[in-house]
N, C-alpha and C. Protein backbone atom coordinates (compact mmCIF):
# COMPACT_ATOMS: atom_id res chain seq x y z
N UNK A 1 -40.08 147.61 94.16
CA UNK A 1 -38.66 147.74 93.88
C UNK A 1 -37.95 148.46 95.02
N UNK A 2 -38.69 149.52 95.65
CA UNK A 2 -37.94 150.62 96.98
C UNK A 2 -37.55 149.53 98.06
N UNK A 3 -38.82 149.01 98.10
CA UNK A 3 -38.66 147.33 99.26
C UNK A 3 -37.54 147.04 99.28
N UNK A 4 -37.86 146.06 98.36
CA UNK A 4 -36.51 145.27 97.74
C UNK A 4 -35.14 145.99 97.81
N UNK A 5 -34.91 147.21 98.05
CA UNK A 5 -33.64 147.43 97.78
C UNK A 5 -33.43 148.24 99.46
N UNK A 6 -34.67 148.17 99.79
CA UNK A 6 -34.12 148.80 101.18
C UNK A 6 -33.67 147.46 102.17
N UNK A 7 -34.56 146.50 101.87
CA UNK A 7 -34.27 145.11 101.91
C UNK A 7 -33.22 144.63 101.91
N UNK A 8 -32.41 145.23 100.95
CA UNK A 8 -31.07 144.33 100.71
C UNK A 8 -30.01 145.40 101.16
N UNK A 9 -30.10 146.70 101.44
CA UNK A 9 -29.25 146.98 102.31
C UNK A 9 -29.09 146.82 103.97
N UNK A 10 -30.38 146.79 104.54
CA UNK A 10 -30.33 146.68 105.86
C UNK A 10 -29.90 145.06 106.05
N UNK A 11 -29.85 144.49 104.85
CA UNK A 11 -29.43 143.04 105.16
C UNK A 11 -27.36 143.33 105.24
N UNK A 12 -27.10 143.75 104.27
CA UNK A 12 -25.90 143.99 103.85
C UNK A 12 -25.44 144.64 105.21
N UNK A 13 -26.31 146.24 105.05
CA UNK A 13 -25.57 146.61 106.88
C UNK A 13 -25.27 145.94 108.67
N UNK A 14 -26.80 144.78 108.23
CA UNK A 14 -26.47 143.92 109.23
C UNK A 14 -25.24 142.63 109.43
N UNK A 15 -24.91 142.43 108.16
CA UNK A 15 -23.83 141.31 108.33
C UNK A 15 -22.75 141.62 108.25
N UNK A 16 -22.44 143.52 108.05
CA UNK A 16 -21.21 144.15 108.17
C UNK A 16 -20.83 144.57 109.29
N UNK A 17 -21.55 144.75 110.21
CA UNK A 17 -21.34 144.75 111.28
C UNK A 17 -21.86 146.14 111.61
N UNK A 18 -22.53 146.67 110.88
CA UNK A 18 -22.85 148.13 111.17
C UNK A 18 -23.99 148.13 111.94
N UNK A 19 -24.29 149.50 112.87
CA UNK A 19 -24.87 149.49 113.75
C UNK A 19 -25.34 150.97 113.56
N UNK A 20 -26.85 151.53 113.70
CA UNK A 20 -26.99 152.93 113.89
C UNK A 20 -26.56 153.74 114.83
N UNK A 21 -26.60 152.50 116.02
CA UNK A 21 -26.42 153.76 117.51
C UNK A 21 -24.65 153.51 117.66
N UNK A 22 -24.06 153.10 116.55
CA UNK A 22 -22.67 152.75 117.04
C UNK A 22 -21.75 154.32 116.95
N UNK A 23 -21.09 154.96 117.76
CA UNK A 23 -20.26 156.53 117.42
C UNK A 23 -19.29 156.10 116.31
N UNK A 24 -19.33 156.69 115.87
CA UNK A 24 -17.91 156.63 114.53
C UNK A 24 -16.75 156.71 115.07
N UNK A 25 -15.58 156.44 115.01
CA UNK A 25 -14.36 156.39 115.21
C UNK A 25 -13.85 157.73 115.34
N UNK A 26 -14.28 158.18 114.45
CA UNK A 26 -13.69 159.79 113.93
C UNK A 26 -14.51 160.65 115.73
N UNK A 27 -15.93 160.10 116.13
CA UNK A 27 -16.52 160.81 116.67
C UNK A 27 -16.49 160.86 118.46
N UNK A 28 -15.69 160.06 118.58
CA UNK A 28 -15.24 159.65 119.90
C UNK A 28 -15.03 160.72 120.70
N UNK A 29 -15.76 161.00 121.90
CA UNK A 29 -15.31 162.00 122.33
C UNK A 29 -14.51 161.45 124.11
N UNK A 30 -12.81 161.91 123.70
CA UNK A 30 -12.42 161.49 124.61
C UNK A 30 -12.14 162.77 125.94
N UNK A 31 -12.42 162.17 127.01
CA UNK A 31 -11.99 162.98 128.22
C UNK A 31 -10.70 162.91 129.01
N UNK A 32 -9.48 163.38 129.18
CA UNK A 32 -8.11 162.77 129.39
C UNK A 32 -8.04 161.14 129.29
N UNK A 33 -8.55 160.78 127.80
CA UNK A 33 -8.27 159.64 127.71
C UNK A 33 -9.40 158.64 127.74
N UNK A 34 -10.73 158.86 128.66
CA UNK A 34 -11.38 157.96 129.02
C UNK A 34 -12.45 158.44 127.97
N UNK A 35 -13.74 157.47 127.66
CA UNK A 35 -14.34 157.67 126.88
C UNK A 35 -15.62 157.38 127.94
N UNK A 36 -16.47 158.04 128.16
CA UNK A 36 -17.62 157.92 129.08
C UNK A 36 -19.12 157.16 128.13
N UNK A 37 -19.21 157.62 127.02
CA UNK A 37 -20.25 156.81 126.22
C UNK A 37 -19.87 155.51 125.86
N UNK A 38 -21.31 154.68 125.74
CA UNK A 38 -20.94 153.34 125.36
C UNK A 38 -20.58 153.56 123.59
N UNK A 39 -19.79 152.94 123.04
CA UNK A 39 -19.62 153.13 121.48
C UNK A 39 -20.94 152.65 120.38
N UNK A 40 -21.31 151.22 121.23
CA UNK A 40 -21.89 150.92 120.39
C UNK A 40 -24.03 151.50 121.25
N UNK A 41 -23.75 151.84 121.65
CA UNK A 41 -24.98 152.12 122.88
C UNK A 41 -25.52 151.08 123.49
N UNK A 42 -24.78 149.41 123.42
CA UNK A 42 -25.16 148.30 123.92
C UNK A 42 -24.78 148.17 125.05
N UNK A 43 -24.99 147.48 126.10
CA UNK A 43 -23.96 146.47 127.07
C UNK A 43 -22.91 145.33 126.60
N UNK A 44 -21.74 145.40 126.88
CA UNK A 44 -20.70 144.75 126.48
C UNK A 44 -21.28 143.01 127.09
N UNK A 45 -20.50 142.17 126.14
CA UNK A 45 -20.77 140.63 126.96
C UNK A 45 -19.75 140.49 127.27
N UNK A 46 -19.09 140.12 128.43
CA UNK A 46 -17.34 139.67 128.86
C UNK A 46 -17.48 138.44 128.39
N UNK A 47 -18.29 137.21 128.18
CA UNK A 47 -17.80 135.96 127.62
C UNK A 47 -17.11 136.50 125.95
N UNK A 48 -17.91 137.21 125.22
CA UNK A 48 -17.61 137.32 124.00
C UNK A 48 -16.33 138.44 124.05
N UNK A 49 -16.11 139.23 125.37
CA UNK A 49 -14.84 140.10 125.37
C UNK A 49 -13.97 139.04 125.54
N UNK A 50 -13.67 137.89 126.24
CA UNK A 50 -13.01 137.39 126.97
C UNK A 50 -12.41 136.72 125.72
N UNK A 51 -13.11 135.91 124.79
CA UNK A 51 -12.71 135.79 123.54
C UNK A 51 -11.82 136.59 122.36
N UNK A 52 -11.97 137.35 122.75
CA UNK A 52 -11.35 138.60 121.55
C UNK A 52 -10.08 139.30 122.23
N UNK A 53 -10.14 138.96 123.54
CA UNK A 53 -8.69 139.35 124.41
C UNK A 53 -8.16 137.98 123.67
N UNK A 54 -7.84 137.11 123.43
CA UNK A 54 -7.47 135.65 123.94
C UNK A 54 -6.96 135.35 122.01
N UNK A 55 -7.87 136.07 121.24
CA UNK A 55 -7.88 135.68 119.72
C UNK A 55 -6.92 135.81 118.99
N UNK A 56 -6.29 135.68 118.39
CA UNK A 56 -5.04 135.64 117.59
C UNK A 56 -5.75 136.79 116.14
N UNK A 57 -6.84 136.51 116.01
CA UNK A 57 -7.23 137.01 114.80
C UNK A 57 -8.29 138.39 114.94
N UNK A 58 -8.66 138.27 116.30
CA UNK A 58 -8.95 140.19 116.91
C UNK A 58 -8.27 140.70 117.99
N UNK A 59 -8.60 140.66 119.20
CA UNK A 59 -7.96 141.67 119.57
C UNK A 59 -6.21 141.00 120.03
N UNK A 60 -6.09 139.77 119.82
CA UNK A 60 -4.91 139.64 120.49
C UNK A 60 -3.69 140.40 121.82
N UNK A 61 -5.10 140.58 122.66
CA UNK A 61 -4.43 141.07 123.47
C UNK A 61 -3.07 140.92 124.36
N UNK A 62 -3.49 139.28 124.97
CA UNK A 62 -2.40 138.41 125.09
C UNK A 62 -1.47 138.37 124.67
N UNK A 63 -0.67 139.10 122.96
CA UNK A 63 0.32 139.03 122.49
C UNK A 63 1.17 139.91 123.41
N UNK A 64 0.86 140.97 123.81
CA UNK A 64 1.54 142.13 124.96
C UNK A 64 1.42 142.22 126.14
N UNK A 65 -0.31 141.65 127.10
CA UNK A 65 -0.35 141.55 128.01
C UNK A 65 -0.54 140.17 128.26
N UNK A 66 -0.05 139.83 129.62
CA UNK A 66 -0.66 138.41 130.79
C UNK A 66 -1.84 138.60 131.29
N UNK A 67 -2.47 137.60 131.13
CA UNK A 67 -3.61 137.42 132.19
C UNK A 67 -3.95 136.19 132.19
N UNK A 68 -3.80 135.74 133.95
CA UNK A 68 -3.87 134.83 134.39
C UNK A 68 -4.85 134.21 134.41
N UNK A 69 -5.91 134.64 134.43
CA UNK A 69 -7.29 133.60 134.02
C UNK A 69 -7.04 133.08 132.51
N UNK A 70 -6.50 133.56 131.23
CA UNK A 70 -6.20 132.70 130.25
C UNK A 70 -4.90 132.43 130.12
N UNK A 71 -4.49 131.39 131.18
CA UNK A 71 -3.06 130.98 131.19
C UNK A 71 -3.35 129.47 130.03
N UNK A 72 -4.02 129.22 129.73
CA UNK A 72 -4.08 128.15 128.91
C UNK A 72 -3.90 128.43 127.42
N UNK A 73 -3.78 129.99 127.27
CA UNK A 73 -3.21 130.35 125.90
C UNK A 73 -1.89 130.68 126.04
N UNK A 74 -1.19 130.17 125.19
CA UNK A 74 0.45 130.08 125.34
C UNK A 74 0.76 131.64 124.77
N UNK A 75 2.40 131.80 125.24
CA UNK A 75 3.09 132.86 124.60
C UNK A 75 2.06 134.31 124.94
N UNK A 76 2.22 134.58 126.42
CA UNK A 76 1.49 135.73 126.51
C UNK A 76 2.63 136.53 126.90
N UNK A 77 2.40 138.26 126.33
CA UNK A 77 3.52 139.05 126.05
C UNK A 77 3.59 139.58 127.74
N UNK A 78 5.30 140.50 127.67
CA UNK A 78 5.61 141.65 128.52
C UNK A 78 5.25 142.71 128.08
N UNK A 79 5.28 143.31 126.86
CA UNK A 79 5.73 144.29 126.59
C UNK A 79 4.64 145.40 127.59
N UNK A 80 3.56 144.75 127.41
CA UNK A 80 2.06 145.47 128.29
C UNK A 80 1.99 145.19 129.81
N UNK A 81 1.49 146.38 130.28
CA UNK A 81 1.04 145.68 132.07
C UNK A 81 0.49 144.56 132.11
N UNK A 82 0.40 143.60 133.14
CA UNK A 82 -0.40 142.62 133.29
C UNK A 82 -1.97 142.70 133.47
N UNK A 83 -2.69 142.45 132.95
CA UNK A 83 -4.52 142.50 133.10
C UNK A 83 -4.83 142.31 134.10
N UNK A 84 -4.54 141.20 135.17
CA UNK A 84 -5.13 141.32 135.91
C UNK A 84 -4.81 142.56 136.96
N UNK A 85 -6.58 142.51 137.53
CA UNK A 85 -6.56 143.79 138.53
C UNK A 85 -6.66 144.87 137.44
N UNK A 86 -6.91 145.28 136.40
CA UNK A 86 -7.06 146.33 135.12
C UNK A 86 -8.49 146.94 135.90
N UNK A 87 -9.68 146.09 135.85
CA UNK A 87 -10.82 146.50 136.99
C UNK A 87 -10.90 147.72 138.18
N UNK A 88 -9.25 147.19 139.09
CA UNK A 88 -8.98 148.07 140.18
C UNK A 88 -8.59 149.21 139.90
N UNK A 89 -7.60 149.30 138.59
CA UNK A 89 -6.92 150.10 138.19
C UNK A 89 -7.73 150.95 137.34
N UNK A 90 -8.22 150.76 136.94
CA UNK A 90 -9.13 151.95 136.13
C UNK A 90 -10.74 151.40 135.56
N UNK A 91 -10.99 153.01 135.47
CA UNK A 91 -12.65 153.23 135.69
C UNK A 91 -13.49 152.07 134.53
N UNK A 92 -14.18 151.91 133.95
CA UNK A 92 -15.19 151.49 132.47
C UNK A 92 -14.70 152.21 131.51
N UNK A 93 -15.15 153.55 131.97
CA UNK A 93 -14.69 154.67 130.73
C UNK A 93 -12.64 154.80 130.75
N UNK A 94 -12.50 154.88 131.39
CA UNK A 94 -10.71 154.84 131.10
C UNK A 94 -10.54 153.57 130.14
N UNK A 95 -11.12 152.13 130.62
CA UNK A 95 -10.95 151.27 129.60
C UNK A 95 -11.10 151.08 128.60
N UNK A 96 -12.50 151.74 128.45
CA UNK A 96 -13.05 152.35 126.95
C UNK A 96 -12.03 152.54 126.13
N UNK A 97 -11.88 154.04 127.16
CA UNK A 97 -10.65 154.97 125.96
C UNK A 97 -9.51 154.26 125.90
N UNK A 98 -8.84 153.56 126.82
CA UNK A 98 -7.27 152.82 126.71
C UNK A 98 -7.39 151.85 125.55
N UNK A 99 -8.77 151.15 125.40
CA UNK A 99 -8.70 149.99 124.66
C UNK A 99 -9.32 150.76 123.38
N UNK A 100 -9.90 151.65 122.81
CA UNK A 100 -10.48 152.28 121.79
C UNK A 100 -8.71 153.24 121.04
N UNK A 101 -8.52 153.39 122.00
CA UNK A 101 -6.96 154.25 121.65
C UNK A 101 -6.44 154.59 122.76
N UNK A 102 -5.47 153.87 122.90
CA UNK A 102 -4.57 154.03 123.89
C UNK A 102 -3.80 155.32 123.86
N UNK A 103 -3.26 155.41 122.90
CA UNK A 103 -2.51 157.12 122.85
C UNK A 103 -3.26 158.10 123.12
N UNK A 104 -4.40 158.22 123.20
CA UNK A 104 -5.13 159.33 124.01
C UNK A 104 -4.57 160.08 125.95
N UNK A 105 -4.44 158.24 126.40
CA UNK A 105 -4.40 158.78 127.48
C UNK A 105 -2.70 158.75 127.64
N UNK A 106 -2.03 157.58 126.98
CA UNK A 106 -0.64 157.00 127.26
C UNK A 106 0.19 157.91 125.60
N UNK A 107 0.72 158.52 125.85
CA UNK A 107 1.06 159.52 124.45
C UNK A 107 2.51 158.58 123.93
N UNK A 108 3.25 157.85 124.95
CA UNK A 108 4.08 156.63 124.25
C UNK A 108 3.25 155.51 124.38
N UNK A 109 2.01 154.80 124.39
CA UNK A 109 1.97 153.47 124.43
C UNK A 109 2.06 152.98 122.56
N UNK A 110 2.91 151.81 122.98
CA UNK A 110 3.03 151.13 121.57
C UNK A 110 1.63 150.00 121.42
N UNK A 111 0.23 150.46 122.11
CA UNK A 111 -0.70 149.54 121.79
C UNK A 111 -1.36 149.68 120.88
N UNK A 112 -1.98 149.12 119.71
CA UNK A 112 -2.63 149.76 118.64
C UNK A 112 -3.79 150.01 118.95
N UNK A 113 -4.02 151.02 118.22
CA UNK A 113 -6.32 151.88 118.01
C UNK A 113 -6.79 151.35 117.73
N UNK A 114 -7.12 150.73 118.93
CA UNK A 114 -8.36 149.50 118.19
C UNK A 114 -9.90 150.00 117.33
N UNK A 115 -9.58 151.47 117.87
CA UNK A 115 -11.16 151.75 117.27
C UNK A 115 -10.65 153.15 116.73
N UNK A 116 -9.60 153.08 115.87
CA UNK A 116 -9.70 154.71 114.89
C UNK A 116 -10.02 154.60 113.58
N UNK A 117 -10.08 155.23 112.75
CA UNK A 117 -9.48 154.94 111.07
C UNK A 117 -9.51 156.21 110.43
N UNK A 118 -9.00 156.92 111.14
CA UNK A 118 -8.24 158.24 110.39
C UNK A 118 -6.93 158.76 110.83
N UNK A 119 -5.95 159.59 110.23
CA UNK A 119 -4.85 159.90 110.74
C UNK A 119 -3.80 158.81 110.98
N UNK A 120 -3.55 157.63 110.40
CA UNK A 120 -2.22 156.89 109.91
C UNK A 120 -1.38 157.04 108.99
N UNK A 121 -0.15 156.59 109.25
CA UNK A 121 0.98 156.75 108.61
C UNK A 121 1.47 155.56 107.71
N UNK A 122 1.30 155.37 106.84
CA UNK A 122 1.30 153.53 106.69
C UNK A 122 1.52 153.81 105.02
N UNK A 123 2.60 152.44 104.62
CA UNK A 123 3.22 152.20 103.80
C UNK A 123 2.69 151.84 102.51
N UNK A 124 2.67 151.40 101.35
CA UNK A 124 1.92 150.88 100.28
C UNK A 124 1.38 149.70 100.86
N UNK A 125 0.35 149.46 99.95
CA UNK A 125 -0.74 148.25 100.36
C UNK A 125 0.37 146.67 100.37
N UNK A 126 0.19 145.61 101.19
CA UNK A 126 0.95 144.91 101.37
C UNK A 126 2.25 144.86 100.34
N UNK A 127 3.19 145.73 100.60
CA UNK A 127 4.19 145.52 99.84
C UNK A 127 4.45 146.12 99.12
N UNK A 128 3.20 146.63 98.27
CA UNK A 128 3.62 146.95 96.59
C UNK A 128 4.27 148.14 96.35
N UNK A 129 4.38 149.23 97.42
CA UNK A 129 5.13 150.08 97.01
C UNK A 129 3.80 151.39 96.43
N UNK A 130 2.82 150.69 96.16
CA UNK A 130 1.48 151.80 96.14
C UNK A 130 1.05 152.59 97.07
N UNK A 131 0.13 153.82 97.28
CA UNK A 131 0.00 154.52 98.35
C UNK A 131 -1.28 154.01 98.55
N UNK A 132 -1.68 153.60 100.29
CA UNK A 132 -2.83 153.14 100.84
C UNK A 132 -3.72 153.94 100.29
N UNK A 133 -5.32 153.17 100.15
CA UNK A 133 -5.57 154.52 100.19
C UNK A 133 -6.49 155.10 101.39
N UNK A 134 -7.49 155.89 101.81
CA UNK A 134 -7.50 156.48 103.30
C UNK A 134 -8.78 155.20 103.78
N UNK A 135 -9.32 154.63 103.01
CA UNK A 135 -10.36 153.68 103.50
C UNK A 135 -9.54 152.43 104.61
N UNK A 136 -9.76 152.98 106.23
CA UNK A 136 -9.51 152.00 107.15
C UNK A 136 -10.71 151.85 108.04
N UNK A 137 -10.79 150.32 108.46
CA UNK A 137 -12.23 150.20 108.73
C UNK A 137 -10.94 150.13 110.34
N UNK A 138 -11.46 150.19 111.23
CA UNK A 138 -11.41 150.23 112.77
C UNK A 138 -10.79 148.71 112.93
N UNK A 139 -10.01 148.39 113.88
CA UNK A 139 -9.57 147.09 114.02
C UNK A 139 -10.76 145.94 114.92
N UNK A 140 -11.36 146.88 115.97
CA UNK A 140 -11.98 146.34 116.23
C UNK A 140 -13.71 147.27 116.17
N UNK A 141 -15.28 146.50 116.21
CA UNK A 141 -16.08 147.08 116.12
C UNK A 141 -16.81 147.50 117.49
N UNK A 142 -17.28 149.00 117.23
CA UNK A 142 -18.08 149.08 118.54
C UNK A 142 -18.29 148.42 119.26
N UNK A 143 -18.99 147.12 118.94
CA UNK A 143 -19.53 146.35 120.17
C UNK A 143 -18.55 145.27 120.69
N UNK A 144 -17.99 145.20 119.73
CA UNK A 144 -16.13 144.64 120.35
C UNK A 144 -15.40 144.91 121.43
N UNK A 145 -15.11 146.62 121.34
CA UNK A 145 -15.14 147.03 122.00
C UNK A 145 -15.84 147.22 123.14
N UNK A 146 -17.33 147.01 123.60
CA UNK A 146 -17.86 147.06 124.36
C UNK A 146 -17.96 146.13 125.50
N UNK A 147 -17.59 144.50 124.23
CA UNK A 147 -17.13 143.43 124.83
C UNK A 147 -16.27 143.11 125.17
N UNK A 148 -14.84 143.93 124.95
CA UNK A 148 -13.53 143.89 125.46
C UNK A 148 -13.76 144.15 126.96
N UNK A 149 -13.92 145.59 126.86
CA UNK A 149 -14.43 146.59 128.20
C UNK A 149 -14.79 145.53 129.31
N UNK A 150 -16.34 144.98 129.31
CA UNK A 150 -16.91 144.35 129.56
C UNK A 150 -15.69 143.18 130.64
N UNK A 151 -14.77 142.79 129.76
CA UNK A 151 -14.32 141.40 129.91
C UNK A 151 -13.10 141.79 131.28
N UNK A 152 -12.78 143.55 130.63
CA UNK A 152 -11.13 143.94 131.15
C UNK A 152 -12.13 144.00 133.05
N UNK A 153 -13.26 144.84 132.91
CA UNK A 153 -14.18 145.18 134.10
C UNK A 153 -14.31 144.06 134.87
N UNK A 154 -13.95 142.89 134.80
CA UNK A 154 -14.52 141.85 135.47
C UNK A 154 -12.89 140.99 136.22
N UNK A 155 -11.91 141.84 135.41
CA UNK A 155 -10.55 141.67 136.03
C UNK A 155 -9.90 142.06 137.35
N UNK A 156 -10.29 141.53 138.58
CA UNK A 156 -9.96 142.20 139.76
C UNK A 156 -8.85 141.52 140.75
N UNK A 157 -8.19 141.98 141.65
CA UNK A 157 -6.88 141.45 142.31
C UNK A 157 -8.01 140.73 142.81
């Protein structure tokens, strides 16, 4: 029976995306901004970052920034610097931290935390006028992040 049920959580934790060596959100330790540990303790893949910049349904990066290697996705924003050259411009770990939470290093950027889930301000659950309640899972996961990183690192003039 212990089997069996240890069984069915490490199954459950694996298709949630959970990870042992991944830092918690809460546990991030940032340095003016930059984050020097890997989150998830993996190596990032830039094909699978390169995807999740580009996604409408994770990181949608493209909605704010340009980048010219995915000019084949329409409607890419101003509101953000342009990506390319992001590589030249800052370290692994600065990207880390810019793309894990940008307000660390940028105290006005309007980019969202891709990797917090504590300390928001946020309205009743879609609509209803109810109070959230504090359970927020991270927008994006450790190794998401790792694969973002990964993808921004490979961006050079």
């Amino acid at each position: 029976m212990k089997r069996n049920l240890l069984t069915i959580m490490v199954l459950a934790a694996s298709t949630l995306g959970v990870n042992a060596a991944d830092i918690e959100p809460s546990k991030v330790v940032y340095a003016d901004g930059a984050v020097e540990a890997s989150l998830s303790g993996a190596a990032g893949d830039a094909s699978s970052g390169q995807k999740i910049v580009g996604s409408k349904k994770l990181g949608n990066c493209v909605a704010c920034h340009q980048i010219d290697a995915l000019a084949d996705i329409p409607f890419q924003g101003e509101i953000g610097p342009p990506l390319d050259g992001a590589a030249d411009r800052w370290s692994v770990a600065e990207l880390r931290g810019i793309v894990s939470n940008a307000k660390m290093m940028f105290d006005e950027s309007l980019m969202p935390s891709f990797y917090k889930t504590e300390g928001f301000i946020r309205p009743g659950k879609a609509y209803t006028g109810k109070a959230a309640d504090d359970t927020f899972a991270p927008l994006l996961s450790a190794q998401q992040i790792e694969d973002v990183v990964a993808y921004l690192a490979t961006l050079k003039e």
